[in-house]
C-alpha atoms as a PDB file:
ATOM      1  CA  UNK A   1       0.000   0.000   0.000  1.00  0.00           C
ATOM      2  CA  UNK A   2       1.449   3.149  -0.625  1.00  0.00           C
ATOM      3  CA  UNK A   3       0.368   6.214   1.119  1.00  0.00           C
ATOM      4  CA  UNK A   4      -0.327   9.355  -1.486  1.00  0.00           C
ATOM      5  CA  UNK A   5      -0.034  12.966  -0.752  1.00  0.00           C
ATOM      6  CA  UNK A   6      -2.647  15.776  -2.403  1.00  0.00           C
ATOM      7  CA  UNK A   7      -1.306  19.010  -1.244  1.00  0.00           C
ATOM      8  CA  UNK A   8       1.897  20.539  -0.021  1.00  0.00           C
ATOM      9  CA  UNK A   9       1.003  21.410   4.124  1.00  0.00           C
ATOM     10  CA  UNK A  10      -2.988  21.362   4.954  1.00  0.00           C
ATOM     11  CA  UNK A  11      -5.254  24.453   5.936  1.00  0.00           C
ATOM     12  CA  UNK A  12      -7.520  21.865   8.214  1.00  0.00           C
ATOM     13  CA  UNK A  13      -5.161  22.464  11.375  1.00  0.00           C
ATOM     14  CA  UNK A  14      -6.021  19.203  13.011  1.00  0.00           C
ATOM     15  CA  UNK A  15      -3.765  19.590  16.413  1.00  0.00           C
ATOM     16  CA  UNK A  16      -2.638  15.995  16.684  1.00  0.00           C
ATOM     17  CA  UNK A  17      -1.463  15.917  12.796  1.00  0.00           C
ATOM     18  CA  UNK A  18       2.258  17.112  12.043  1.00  0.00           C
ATOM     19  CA  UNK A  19       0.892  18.213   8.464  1.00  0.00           C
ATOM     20  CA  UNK A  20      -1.990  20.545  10.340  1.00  0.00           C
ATOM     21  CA  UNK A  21       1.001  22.538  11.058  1.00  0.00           C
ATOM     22  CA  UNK A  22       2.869  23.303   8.376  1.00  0.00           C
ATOM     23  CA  UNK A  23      -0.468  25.547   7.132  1.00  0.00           C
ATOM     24  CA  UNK A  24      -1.512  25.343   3.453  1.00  0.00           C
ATOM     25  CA  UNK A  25       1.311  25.770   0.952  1.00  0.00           C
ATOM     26  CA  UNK A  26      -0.287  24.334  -2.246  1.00  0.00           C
ATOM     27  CA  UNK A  27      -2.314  21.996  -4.236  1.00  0.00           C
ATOM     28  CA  UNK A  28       0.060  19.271  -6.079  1.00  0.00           C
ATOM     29  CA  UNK A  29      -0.787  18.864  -9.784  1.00  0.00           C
ATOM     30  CA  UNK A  30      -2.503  15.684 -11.010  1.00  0.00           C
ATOM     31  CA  UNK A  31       1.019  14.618 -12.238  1.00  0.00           C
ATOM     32  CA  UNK A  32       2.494  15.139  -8.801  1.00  0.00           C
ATOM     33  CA  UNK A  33       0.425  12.823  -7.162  1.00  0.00           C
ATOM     34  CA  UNK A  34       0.512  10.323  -9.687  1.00  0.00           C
ATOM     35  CA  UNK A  35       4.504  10.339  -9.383  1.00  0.00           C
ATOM     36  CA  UNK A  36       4.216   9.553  -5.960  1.00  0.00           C
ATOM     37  CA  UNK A  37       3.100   5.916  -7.064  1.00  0.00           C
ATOM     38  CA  UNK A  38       5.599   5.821 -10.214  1.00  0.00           C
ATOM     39  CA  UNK A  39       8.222   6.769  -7.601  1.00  0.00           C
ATOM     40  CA  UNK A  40       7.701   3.757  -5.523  1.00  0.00           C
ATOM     41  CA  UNK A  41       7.141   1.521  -8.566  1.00  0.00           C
ATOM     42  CA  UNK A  42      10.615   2.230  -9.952  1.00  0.00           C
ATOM     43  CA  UNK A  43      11.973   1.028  -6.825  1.00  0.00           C
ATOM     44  CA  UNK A  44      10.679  -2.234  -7.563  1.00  0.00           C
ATOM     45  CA  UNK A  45       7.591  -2.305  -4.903  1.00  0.00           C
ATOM     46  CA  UNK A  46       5.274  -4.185  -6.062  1.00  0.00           C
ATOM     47  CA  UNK A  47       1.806  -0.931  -5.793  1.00  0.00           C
ATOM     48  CA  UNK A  48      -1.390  -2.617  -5.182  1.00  0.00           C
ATOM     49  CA  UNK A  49      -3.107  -0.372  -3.174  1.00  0.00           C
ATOM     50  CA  UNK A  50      -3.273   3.328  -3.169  1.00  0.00           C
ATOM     51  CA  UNK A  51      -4.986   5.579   0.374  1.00  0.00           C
ATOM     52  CA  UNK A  52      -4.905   9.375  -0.271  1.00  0.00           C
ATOM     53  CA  UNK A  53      -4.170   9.633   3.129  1.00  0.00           C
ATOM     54  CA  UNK A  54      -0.696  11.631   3.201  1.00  0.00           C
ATOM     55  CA  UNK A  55      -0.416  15.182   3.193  1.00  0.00           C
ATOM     56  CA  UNK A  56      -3.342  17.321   2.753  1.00  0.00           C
ATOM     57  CA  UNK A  57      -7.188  17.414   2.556  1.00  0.00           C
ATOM     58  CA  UNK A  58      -8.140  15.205  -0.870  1.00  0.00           C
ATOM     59  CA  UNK A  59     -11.339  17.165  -1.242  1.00  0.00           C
ATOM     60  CA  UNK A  60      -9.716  20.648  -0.925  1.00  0.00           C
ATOM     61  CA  UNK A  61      -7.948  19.499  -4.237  1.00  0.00           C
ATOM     62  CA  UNK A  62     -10.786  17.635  -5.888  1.00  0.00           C
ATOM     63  CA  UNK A  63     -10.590  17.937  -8.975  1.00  0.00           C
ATOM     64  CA  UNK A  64      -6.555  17.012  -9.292  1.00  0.00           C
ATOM     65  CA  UNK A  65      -7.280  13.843  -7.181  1.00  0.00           C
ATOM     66  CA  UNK A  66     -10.017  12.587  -9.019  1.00  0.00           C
ATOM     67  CA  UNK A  67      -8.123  13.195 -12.522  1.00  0.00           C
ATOM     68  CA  UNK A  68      -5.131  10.828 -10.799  1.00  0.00           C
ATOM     69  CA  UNK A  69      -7.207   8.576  -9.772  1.00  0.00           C
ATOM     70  CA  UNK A  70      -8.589   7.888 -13.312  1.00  0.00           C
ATOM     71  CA  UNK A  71      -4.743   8.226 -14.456  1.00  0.00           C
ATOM     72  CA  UNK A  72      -3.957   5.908 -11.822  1.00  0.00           C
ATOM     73  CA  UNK A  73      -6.858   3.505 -13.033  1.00  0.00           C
ATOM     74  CA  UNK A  74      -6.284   3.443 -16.217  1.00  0.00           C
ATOM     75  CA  UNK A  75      -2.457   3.414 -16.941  1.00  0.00           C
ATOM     76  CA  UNK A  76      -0.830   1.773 -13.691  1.00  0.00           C
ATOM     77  CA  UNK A  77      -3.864  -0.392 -13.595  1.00  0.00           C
ATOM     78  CA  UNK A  78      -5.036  -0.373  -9.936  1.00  0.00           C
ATOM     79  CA  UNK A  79      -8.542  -1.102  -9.770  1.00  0.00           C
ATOM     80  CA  UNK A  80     -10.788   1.182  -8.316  1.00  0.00           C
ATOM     81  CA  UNK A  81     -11.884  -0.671  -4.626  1.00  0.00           C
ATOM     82  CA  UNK A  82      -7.725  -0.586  -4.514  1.00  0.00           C
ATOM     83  CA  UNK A  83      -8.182   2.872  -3.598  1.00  0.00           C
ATOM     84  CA  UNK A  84      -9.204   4.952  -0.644  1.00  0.00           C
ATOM     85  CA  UNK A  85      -9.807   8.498  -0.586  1.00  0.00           C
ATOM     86  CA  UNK A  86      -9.838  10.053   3.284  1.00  0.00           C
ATOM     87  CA  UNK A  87     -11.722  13.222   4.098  1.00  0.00           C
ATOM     88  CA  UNK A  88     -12.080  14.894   7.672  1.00  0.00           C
ATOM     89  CA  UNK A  89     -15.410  15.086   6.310  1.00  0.00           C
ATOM     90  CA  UNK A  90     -15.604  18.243   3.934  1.00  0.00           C
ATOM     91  CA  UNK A  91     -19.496  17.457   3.151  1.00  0.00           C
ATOM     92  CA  UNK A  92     -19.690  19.261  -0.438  1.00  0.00           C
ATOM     93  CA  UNK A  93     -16.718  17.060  -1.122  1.00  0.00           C
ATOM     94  CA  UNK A  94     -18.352  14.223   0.181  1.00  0.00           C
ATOM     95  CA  UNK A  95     -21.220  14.882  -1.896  1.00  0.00           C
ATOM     96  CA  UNK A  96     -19.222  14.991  -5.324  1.00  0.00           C
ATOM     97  CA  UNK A  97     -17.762  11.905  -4.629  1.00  0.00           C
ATOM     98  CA  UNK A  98     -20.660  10.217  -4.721  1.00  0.00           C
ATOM     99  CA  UNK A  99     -21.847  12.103  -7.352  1.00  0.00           C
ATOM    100  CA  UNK A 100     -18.910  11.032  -9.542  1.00  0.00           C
ATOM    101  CA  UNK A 101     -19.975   7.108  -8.588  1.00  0.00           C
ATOM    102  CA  UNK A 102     -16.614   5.282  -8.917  1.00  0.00           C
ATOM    103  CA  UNK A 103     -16.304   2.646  -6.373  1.00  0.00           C
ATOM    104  CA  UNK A 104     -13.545   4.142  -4.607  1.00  0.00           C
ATOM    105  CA  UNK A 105     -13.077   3.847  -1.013  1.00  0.00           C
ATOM    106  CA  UNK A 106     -14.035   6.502   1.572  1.00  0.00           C
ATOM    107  CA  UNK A 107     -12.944   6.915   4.914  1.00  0.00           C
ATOM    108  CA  UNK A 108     -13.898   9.761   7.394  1.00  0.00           C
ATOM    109  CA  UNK A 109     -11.312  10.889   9.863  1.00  0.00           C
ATOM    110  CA  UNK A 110     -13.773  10.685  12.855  1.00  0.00           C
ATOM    111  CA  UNK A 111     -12.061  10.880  16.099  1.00  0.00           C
ATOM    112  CA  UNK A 112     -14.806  12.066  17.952  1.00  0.00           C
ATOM    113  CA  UNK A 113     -18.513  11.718  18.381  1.00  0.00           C
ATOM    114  CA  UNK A 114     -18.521  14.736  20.228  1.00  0.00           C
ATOM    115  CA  UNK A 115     -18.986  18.162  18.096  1.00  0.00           C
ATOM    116  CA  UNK A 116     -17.183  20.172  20.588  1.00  0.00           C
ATOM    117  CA  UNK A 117     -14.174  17.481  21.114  1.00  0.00           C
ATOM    118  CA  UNK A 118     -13.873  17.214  17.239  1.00  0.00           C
ATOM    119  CA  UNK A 119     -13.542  21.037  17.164  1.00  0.00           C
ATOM    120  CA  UNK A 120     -11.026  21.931  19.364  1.00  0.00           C
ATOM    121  CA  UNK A 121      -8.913  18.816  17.948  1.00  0.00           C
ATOM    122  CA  UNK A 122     -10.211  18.961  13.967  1.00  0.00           C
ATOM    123  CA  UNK A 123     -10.791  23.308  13.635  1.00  0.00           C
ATOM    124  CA  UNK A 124     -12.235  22.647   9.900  1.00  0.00           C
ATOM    125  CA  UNK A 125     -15.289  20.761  11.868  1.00  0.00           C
ATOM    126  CA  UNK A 126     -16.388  24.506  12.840  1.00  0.00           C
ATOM    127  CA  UNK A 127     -17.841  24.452   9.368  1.00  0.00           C
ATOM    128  CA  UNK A 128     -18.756  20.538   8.375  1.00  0.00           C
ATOM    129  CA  UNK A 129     -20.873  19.660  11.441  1.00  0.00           C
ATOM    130  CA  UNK A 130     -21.068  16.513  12.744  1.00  0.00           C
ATOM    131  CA  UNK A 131     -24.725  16.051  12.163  1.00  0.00           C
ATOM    132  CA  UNK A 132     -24.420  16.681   8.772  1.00  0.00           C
ATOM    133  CA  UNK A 133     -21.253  14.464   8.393  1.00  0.00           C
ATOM    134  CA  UNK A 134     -23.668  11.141   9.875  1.00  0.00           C
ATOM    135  CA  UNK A 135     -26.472  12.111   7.498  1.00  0.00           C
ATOM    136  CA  UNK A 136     -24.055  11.884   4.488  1.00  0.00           C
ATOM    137  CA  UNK A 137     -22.645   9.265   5.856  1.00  0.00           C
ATOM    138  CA  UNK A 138     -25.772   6.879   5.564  1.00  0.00           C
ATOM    139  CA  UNK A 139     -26.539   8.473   2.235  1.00  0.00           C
ATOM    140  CA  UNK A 140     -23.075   7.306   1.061  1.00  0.00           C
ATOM    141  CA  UNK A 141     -23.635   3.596   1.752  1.00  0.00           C
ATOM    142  CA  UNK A 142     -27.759   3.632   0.617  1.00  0.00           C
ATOM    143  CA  UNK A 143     -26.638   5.174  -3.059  1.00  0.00           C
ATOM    144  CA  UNK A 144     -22.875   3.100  -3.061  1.00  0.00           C
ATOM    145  CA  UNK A 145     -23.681  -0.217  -1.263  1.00  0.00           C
ATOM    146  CA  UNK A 146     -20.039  -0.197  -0.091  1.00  0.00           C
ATOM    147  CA  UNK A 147     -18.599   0.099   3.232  1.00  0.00           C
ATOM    148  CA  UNK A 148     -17.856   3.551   4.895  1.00  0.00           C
ATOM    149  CA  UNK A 149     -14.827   3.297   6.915  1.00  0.00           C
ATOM    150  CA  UNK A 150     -14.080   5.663  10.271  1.00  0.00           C
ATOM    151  CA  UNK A 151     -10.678   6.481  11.617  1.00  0.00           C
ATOM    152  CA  UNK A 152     -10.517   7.145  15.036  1.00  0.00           C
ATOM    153  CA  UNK A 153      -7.064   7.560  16.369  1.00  0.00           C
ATOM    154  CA  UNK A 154      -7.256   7.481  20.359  1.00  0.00           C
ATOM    155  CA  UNK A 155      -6.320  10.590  21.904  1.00  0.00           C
ATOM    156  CA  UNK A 156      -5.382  10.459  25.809  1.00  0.00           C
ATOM    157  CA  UNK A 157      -8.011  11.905  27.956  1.00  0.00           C
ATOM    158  CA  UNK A 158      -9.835  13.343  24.276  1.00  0.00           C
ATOM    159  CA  UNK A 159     -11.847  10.669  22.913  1.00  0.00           C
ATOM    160  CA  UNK A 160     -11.174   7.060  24.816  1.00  0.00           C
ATOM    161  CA  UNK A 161     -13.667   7.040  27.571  1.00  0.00           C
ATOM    162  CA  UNK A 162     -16.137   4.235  28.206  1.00  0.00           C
ATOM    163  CA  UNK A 163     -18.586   6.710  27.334  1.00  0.00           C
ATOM    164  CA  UNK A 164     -16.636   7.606  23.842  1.00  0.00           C
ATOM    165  CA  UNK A 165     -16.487   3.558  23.142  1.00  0.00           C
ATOM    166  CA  UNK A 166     -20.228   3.287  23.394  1.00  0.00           C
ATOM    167  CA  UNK A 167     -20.933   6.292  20.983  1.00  0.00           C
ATOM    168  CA  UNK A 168     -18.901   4.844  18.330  1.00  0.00           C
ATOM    169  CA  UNK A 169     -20.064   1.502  19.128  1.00  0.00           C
ATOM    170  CA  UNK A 170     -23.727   3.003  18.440  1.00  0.00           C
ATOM    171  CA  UNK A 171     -23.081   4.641  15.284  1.00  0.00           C
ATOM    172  CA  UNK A 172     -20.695   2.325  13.389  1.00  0.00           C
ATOM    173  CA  UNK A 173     -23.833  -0.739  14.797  1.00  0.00           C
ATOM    174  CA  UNK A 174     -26.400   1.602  13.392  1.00  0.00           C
ATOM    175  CA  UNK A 175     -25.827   0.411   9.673  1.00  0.00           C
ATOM    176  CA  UNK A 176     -24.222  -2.636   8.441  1.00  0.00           C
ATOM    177  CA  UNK A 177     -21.721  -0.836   5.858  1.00  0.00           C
ATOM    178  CA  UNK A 178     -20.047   1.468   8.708  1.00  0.00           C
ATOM    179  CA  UNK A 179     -16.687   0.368   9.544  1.00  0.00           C
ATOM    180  CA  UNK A 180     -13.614   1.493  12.185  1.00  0.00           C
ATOM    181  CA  UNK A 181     -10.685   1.376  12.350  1.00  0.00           C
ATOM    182  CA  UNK A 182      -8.737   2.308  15.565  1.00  0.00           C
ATOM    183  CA  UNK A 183      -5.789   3.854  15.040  1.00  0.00           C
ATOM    184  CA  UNK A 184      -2.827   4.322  18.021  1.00  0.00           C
ATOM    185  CA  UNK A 185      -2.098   7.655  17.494  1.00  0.00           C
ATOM    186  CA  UNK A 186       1.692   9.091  16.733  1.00  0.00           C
ATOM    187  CA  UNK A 187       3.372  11.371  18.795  1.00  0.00           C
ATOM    188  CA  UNK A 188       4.663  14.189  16.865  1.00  0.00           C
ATOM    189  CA  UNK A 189       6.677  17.207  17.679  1.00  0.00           C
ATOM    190  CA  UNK A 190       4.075  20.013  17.480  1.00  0.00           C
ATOM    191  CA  UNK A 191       1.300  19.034  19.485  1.00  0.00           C
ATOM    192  CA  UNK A 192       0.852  17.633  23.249  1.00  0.00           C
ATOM    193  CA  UNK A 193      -1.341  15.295  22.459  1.00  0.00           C
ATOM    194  CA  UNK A 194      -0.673  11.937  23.485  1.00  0.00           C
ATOM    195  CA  UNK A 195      -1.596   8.245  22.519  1.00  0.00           C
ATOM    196  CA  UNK A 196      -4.448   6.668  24.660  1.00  0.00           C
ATOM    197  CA  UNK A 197      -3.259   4.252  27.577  1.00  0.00           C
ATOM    198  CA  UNK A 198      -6.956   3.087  27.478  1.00  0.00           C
ATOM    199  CA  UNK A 199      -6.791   1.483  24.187  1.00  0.00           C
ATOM    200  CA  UNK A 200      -7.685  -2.253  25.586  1.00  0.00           C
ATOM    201  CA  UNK A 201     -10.276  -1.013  27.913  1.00  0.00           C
ATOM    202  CA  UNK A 202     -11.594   1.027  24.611  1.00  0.00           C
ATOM    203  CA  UNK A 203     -11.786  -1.955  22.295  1.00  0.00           C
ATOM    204  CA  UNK A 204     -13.281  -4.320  25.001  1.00  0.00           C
ATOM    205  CA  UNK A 205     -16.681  -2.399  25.152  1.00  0.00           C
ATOM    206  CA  UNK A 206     -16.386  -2.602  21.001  1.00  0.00           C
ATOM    207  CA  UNK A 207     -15.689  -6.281  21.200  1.00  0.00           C
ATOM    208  CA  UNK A 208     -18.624  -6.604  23.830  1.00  0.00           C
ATOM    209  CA  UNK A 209     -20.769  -4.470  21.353  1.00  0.00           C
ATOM    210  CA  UNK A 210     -19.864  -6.975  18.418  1.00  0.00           C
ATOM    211  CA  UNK A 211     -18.650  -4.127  16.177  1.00  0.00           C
ATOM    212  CA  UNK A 212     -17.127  -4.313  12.840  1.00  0.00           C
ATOM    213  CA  UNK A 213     -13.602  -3.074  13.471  1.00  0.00           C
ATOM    214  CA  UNK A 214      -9.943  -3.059  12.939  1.00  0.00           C
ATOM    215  CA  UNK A 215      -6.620  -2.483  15.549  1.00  0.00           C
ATOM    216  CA  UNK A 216      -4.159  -0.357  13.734  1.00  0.00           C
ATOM    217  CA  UNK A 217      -0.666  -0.420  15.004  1.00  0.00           C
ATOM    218  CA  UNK A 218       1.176   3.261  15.263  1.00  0.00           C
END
């Protein structure tokens, strides 16, 4: 799997993310991105997965990622349920992508059920509301028929109570395409924030809940 970038820096300013902090230089070119994978491939890795999950916020640079991911379908020949596209949940973005009707993955950097947690850790979430995010959400999976998948990288003391477990337990039981993965968080340089010690304790009340998850290691 190779991780791809879509911008150089990111204006979303999520305070656990190292790239939140560099601010917004600019939007990499649809033959930037693509290079990325050619890079990798002339080192003689074998590509067969691709997660816009690198630098930057894919939807804030629509149009370029969608143009390399038809360049990346069509001449390195990764098929499209290869690929994941990550949002923090930009909801007109959101909306275009299931517009275009590809079946390309979609994850949504959760975090937090909370709209006031996921603010002060995810700024951008001022403006795409978590209410709204959930409705989309369902409307994704009842037009695609694929899964949704939810990254939730626990936070100490931000978003890996019991009471946190059971929220995402609820939504991610609440329709049978929702899907988590939970991440253990990485330190970086330029925020405080540190990696739950509550991650067992966390996935217990999941396990106990019978949801549909994965355990990422850091």
């Amino acid at each position: 799997t190779v991780c791809v970038s879509t911008q150089v820096g990111c204006a979303m300013g999520c305070t656990f993310c190292a790239t939140g902090s560099m601010g917004f230089k600019r939007n990499l070119t649809t033959e930037e991105i693509v290079d990325q994978i050619i890079y990798w491939k002339q080192k003689g890795i074998d590509v067969s997965r691709i997660v816009f999950m690198g630098m930057g916020e894919p939807f804030m640079n629509w149009q370029n990622v969608r143009q390399a991911l038809i360049d990346i379908h069509s001449n390195l020949k990764i098929g499209w349920r290869k690929m994941t596209v990550s949002t923090v949940g930009v909801i007109e973005g959101i909306e275009e992508f299931i517009s275009w009707g590809q079946q390309v993955n979609l994850a949504i950097s959760l975090h937090s059920l909370n709209q006031e947690t996921r603010e002060k850790i995810m700024p951008s979430t001022k403006v795409y509301k978590l209410n709204e995010l959930i409705k989309i959400c369902h409307r994704y999976t009842n037009q695609t028929k694929r899964l949704l998948f939810f990254e939730y990288a626990l936070m100490d003391g931000i978003n890996d109570t019991d009471t946190d477990a059971y929220k995402l337990s609820d939504l991610v039981n609440s329709n049978k395409l929702f899907f988590a993965n939970i991440i253990k968080l990485n330190m970086v340089k330029t925020s405080k924030i540190r990696p739950s010690r509550r991650t067992d304790q966390f996935c217990r009340i999941l396990d106990v809940n019978r949801v549909k998850y994965s355990r990422r290691m850091s």
